[in-house]
N, C-alpha and C. Protein backbone atom coordinates (compact mmCIF):
# COMPACT_ATOMS: atom_id res chain seq x y z
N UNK A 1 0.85 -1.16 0.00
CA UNK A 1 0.00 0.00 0.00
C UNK A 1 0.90 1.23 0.00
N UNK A 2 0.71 2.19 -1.05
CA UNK A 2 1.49 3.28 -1.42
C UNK A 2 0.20 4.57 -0.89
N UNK A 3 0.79 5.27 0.45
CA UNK A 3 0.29 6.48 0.76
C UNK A 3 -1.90 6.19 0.75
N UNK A 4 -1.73 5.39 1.12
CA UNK A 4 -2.96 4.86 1.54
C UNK A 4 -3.95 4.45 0.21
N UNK A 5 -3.19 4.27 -0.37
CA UNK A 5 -3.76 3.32 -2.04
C UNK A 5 -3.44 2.08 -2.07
N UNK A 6 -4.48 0.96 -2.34
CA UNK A 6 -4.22 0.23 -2.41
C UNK A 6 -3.66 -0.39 -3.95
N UNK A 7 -2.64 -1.03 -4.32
CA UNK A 7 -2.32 -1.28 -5.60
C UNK A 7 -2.52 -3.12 -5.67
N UNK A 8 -3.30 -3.04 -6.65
CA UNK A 8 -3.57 -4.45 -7.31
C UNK A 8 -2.51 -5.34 -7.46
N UNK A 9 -2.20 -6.75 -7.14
CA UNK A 9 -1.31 -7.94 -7.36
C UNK A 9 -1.34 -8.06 -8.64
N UNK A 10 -0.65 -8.89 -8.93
CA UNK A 10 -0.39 -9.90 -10.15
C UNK A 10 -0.80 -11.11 -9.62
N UNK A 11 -1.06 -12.41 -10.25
CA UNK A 11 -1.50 -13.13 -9.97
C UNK A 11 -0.58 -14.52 -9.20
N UNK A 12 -0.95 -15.28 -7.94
CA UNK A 12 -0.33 -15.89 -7.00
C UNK A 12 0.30 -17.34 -8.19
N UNK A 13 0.91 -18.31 -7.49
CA UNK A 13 1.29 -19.35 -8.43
C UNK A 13 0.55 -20.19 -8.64
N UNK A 14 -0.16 -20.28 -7.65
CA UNK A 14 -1.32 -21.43 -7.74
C UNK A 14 -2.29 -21.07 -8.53
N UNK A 15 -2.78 -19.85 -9.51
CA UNK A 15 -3.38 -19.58 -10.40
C UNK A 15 -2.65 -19.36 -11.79
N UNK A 16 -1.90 -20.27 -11.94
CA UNK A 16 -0.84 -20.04 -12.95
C UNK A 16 -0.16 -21.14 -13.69
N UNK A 17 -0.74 -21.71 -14.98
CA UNK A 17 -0.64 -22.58 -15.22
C UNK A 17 0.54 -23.09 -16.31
N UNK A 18 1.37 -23.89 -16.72
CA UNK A 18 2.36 -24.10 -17.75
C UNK A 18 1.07 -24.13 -19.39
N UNK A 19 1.93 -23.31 -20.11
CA UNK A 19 1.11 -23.50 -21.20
C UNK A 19 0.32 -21.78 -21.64
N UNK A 20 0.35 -21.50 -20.59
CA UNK A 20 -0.47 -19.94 -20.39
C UNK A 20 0.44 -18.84 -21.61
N UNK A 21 0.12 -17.93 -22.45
CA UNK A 21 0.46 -16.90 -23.15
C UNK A 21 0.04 -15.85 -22.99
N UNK A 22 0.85 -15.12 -23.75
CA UNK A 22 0.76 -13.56 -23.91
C UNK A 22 1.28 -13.14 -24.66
N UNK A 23 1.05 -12.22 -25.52
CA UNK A 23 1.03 -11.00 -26.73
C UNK A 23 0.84 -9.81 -26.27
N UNK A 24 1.84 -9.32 -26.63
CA UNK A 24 2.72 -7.58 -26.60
C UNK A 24 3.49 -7.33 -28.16
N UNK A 25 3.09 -6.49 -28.56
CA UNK A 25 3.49 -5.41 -29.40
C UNK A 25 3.76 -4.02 -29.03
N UNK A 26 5.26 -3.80 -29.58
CA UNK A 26 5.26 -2.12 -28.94
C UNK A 26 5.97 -1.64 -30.31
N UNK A 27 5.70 -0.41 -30.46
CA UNK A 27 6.27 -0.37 -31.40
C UNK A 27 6.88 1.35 -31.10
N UNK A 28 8.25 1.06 -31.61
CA UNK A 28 9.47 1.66 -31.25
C UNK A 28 9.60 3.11 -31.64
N UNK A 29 9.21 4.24 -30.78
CA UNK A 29 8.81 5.53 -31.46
C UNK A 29 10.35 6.70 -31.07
N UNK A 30 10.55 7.74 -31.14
CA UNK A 30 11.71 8.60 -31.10
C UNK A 30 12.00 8.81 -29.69
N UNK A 31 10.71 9.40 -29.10
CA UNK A 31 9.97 9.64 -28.10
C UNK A 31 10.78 8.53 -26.51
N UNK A 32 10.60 7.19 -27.19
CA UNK A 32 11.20 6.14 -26.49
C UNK A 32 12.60 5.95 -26.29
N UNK A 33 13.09 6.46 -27.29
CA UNK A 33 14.26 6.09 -27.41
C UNK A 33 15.21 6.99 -26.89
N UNK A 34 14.54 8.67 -27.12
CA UNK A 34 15.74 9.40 -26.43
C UNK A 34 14.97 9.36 -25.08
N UNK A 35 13.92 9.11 -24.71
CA UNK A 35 13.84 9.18 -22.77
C UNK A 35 14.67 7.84 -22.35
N UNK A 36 14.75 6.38 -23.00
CA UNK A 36 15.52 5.41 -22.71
C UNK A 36 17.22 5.72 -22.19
N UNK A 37 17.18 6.52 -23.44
CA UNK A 37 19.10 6.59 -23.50
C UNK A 37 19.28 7.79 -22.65
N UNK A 38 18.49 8.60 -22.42
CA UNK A 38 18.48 9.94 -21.19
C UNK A 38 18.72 9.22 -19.88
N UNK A 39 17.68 8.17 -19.95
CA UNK A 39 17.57 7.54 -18.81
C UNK A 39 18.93 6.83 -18.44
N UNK A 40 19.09 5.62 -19.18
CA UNK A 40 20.32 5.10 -19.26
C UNK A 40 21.51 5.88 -19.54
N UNK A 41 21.72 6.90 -19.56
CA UNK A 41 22.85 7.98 -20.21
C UNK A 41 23.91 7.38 -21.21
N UNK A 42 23.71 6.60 -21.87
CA UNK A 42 24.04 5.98 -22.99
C UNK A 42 23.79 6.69 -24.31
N UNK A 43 25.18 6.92 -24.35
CA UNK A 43 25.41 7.56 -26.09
C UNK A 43 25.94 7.49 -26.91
N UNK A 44 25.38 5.48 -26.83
CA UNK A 44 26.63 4.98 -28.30
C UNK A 44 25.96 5.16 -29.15
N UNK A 45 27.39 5.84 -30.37
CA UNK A 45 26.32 6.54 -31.54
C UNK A 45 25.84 5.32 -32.72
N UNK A 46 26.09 4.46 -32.66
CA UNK A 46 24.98 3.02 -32.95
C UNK A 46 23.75 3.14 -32.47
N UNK A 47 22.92 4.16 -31.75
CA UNK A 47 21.89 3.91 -31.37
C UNK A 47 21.05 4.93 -31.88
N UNK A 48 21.87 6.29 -32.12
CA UNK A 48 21.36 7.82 -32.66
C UNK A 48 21.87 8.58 -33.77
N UNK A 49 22.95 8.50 -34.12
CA UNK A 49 23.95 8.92 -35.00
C UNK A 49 23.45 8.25 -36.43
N UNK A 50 22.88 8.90 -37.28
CA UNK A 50 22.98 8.26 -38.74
C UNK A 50 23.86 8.38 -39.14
N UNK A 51 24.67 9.04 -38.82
CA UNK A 51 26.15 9.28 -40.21
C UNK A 51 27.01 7.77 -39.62
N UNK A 52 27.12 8.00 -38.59
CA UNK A 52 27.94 6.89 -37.96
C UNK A 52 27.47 5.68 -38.04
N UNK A 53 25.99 5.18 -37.84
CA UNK A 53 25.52 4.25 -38.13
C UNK A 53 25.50 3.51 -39.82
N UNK A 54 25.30 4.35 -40.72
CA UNK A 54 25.45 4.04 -41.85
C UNK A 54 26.75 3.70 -42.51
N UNK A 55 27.84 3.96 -41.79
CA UNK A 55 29.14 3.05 -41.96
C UNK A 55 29.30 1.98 -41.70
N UNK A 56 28.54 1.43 -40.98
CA UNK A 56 28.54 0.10 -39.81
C UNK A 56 27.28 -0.69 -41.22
N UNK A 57 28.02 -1.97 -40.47
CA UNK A 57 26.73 -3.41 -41.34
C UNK A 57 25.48 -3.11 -41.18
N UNK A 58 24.87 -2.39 -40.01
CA UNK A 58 23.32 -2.49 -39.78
C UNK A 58 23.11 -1.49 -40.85
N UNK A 59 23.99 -0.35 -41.45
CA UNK A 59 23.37 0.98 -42.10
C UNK A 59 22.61 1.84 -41.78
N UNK A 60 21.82 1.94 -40.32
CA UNK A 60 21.01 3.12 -40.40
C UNK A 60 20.92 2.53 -38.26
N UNK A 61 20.43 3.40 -37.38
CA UNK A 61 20.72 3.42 -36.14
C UNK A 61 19.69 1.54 -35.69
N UNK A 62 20.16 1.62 -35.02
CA UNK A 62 19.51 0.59 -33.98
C UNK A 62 18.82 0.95 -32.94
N UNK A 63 17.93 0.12 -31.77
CA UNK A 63 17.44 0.23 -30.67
C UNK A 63 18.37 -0.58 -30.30
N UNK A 64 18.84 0.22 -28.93
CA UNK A 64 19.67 -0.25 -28.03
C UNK A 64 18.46 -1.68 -27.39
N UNK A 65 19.55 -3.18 -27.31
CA UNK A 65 19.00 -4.06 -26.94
C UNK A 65 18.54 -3.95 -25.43
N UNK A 66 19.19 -3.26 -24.66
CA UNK A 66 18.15 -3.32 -23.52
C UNK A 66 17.42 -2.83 -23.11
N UNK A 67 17.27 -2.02 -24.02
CA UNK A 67 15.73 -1.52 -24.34
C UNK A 67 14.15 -2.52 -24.87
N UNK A 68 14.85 -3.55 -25.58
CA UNK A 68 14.12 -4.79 -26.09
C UNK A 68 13.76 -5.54 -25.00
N UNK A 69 14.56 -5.61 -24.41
CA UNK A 69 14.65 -6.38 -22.60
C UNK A 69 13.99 -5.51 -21.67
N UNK A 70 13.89 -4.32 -21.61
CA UNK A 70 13.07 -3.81 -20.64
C UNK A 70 11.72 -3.57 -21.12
N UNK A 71 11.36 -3.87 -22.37
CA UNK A 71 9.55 -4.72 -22.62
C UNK A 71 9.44 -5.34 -22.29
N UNK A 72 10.25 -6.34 -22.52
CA UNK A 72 9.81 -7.83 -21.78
C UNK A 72 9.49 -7.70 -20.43
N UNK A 73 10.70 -7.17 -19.46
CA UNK A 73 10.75 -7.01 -18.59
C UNK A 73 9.04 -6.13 -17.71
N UNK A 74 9.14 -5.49 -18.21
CA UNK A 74 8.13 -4.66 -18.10
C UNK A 74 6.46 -5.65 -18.13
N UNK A 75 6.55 -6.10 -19.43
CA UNK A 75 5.29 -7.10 -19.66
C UNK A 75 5.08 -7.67 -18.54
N UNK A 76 6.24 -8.78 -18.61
CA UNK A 76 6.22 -9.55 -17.01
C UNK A 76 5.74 -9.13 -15.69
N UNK A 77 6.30 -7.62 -15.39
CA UNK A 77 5.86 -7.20 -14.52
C UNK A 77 4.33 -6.69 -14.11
N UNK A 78 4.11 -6.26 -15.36
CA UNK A 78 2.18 -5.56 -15.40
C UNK A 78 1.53 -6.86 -15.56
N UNK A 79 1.96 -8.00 -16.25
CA UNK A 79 0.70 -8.83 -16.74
C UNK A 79 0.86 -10.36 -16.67
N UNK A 80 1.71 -10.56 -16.55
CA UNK A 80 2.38 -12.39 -16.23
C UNK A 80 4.05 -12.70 -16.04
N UNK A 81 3.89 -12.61 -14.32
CA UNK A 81 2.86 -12.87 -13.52
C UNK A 81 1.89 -11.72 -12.86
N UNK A 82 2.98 -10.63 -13.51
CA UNK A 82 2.10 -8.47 -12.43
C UNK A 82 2.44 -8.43 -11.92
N UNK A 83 2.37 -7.68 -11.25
CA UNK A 83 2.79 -6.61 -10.47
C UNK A 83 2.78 -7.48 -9.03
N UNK A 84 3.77 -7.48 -8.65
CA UNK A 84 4.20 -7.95 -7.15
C UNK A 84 5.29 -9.36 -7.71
N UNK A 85 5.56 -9.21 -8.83
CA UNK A 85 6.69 -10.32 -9.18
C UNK A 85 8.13 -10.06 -9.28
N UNK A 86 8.82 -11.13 -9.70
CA UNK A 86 10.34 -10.25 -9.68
C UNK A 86 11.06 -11.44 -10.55
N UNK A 87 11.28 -10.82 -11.31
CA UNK A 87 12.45 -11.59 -12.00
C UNK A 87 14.05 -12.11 -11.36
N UNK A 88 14.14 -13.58 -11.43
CA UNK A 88 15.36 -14.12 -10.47
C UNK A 88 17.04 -14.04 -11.22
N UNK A 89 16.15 -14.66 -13.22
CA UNK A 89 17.03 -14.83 -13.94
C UNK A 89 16.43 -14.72 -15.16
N UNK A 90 17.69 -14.16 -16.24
CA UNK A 90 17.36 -14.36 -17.77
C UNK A 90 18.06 -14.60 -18.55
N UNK A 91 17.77 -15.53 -19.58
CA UNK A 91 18.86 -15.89 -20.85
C UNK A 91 18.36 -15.24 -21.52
N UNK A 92 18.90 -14.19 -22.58
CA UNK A 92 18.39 -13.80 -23.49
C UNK A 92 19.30 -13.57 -24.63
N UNK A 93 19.18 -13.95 -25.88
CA UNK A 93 19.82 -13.71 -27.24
C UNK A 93 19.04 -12.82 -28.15
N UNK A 94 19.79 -11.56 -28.43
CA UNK A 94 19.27 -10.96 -29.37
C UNK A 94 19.85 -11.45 -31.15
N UNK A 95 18.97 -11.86 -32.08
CA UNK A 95 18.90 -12.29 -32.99
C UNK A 95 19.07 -11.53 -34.23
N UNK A 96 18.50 -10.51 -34.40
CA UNK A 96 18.71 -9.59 -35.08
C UNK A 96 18.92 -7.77 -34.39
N UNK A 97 18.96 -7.26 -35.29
CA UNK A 97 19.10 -5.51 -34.87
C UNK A 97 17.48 -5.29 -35.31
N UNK A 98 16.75 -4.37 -34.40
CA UNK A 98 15.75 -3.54 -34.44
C UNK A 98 16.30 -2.26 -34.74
N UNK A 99 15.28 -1.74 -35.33
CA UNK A 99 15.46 -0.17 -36.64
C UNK A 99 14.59 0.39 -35.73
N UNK A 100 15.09 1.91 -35.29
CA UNK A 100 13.45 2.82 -35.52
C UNK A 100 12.95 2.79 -35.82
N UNK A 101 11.60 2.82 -35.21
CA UNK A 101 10.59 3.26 -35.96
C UNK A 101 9.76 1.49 -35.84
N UNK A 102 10.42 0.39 -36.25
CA UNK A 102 9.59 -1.02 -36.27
C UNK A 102 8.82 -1.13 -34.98
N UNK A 103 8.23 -2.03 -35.48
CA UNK A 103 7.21 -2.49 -34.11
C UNK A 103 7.54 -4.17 -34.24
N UNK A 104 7.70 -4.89 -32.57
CA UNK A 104 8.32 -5.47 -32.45
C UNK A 104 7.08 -6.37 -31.89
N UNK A 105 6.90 -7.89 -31.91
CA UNK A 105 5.33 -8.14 -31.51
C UNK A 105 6.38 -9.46 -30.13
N UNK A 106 6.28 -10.03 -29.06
CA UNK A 106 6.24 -10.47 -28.26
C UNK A 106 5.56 -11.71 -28.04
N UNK A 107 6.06 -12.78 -27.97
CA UNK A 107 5.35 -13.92 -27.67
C UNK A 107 5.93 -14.60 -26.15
N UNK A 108 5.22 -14.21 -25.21
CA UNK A 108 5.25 -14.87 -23.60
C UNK A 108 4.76 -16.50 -23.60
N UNK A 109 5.37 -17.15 -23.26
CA UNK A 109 4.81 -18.79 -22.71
C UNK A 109 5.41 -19.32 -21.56
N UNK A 110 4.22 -19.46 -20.32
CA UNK A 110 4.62 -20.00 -19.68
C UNK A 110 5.16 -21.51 -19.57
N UNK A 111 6.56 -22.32 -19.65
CA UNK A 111 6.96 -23.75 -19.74
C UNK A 111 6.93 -24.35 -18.86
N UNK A 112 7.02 -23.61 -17.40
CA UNK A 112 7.52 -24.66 -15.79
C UNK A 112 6.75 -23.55 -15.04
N UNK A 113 6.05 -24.59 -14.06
CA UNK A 113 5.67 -23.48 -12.64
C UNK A 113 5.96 -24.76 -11.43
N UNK A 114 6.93 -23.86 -10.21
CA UNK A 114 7.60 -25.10 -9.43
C UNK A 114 6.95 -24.45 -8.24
N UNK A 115 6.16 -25.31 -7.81
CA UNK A 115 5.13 -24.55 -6.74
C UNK A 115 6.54 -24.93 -5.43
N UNK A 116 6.92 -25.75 -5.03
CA UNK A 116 8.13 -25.74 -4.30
C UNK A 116 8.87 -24.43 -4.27
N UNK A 117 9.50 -24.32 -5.35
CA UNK A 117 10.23 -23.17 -5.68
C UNK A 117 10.13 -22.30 -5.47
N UNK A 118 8.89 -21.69 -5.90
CA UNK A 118 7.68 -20.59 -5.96
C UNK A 118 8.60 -19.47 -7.50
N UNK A 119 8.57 -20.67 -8.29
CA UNK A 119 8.97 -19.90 -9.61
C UNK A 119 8.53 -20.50 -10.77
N UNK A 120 7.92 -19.29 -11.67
CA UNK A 120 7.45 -19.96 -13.19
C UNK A 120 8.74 -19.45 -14.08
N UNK A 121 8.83 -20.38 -15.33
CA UNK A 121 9.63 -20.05 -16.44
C UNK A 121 8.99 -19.40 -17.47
N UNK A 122 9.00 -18.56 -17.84
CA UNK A 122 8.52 -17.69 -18.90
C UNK A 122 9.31 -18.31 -20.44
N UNK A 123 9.36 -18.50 -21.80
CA UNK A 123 9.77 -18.36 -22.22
C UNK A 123 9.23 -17.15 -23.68
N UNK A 124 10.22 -16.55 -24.18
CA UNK A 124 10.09 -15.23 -24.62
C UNK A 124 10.19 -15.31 -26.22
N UNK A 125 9.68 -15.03 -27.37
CA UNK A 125 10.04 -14.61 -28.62
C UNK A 125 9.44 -13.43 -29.10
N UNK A 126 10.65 -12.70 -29.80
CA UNK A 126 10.02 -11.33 -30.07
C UNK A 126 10.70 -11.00 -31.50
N UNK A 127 9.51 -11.17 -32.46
CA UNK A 127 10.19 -11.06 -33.97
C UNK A 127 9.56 -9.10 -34.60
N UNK A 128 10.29 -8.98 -35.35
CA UNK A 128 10.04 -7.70 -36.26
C UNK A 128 8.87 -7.89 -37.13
N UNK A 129 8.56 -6.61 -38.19
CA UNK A 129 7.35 -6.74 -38.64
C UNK A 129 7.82 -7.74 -39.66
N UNK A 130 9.28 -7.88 -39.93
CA UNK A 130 8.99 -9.18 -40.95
C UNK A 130 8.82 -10.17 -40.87
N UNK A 131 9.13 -10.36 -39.58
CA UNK A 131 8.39 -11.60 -38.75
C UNK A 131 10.33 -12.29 -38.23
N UNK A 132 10.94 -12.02 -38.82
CA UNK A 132 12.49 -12.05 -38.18
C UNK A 132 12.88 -12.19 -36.49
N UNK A 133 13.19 -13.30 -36.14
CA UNK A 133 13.56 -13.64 -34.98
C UNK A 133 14.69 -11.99 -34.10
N UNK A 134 13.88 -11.13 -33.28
CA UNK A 134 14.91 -10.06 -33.01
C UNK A 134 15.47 -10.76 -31.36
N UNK A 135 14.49 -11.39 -30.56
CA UNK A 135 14.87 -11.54 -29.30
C UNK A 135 14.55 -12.91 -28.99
N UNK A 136 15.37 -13.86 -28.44
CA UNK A 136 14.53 -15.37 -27.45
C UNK A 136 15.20 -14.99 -26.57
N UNK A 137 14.65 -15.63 -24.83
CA UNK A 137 14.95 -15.94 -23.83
C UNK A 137 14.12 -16.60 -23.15
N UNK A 138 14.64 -16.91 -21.73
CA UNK A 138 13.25 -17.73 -20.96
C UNK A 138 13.78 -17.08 -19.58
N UNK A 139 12.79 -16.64 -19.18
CA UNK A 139 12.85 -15.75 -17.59
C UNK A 139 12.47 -16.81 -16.12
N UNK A 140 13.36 -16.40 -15.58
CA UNK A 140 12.75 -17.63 -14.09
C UNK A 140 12.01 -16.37 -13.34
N UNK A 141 10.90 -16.00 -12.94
CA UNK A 141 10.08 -15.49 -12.39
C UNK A 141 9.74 -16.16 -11.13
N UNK A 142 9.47 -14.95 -9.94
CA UNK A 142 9.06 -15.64 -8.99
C UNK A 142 7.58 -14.43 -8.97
N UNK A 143 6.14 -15.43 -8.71
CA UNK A 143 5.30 -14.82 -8.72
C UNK A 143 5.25 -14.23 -7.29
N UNK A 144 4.07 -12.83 -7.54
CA UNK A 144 3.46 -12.53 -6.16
C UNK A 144 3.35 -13.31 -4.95
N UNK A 145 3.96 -12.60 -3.96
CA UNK A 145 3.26 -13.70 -2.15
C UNK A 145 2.20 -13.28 -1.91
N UNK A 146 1.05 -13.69 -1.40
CA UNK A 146 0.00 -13.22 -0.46
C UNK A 146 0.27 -11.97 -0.01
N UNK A 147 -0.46 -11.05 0.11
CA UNK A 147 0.09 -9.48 1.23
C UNK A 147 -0.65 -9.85 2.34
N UNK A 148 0.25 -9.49 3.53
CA UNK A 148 -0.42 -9.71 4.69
C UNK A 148 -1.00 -8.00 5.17
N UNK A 149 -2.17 -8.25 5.71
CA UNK A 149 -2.87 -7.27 6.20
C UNK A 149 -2.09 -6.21 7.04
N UNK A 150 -1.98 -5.08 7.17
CA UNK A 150 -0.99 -4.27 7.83
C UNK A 150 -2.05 -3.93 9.30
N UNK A 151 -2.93 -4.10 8.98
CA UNK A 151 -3.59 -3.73 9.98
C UNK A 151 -3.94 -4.53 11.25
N UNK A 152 -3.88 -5.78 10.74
CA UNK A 152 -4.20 -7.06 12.01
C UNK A 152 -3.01 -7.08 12.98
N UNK A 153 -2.63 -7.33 14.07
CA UNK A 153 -1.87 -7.06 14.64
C UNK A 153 -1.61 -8.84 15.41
N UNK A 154 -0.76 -9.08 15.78
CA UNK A 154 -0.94 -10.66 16.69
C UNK A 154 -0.81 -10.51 17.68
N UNK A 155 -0.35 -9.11 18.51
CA UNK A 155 -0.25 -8.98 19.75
C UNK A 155 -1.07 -9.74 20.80
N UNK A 156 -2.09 -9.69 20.26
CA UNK A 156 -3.42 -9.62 21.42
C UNK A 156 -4.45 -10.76 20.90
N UNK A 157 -3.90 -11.48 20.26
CA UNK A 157 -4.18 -12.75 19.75
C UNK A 157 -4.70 -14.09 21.38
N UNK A 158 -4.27 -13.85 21.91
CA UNK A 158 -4.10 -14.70 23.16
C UNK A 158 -5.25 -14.11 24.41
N UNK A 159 -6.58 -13.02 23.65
CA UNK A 159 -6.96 -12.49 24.70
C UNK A 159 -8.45 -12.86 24.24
């Protein structure tokens, strides 16, 4: 609870099944890219620079890859498993270079949920509009805990 708001979970493990998906598309605007690299203070000119980029094999700028990773990242967090999750671990291979301007579409599948553990495996594909492999990985996620009530107290449990 943030300043007396209550904010919505993501969903516990035991409602969470192997096999489960999700679809995300974002598609990659200017806007994104210089608040990303502001953010990150990153200013390799592979990412902004046309003159410089167009010497290089890709020919024209790229999206910085962890920028590709912080959708994912992000997805995970708002929508499977949401908000109250946390990512433990990630493999991820970027496959190709993303261009400005593309829109990148996201395929989430859940493969393993280890109720022991209290972790699902996500696995990740995220191709371009040509349909071109740009990102795989598979995320070990640990879903939401229960929130315990702030208000119940155990003190006085015994009376």
């Amino acid at each position: 609870m943030i300043l007396g708001k209550k904010r919505k979970i993501g969903r516990m493990i035991e409602e969470i099944s192997v096999g489960e998906k999700l679809e995300v598309t974002e598609k990659i605007e200017d806007r994104d890219l210089l608040l990303f690299l502001g953010l990150s203070n990153d200013n390799n000119p592979l990412f902004i620079q046309h003159d410089y980029a167009s010497m290089t094999p890709f020919k024209k700028p790229i999206v910085p890859q962890i920028m590709l990773l912080a959708i994912v990242t992000g997805a995970i967090s708002k929508y499977l498993p949401g908000p109250g999750s946390s990512i433990k671990k990630s493999d991820v291979t970027y496959n190709n270079p993303v261009y400005h301007y593309e829109t990148v579409h996201y395929q989430f599948e859940v493969i393993d949920v280890s109720k022991e553990a209290h972790e699902v495996l996500i696995r990740v594909n995220g191709t371009n509009e040509t349909g071109h492999s740009v990102l795989e990985g598979e995320f070990t996620v640990c879903p939401p805990y229960p929130v315990k009530p702030l208000t119940k107290t155990t003190s006085f449990d015994n009376f």
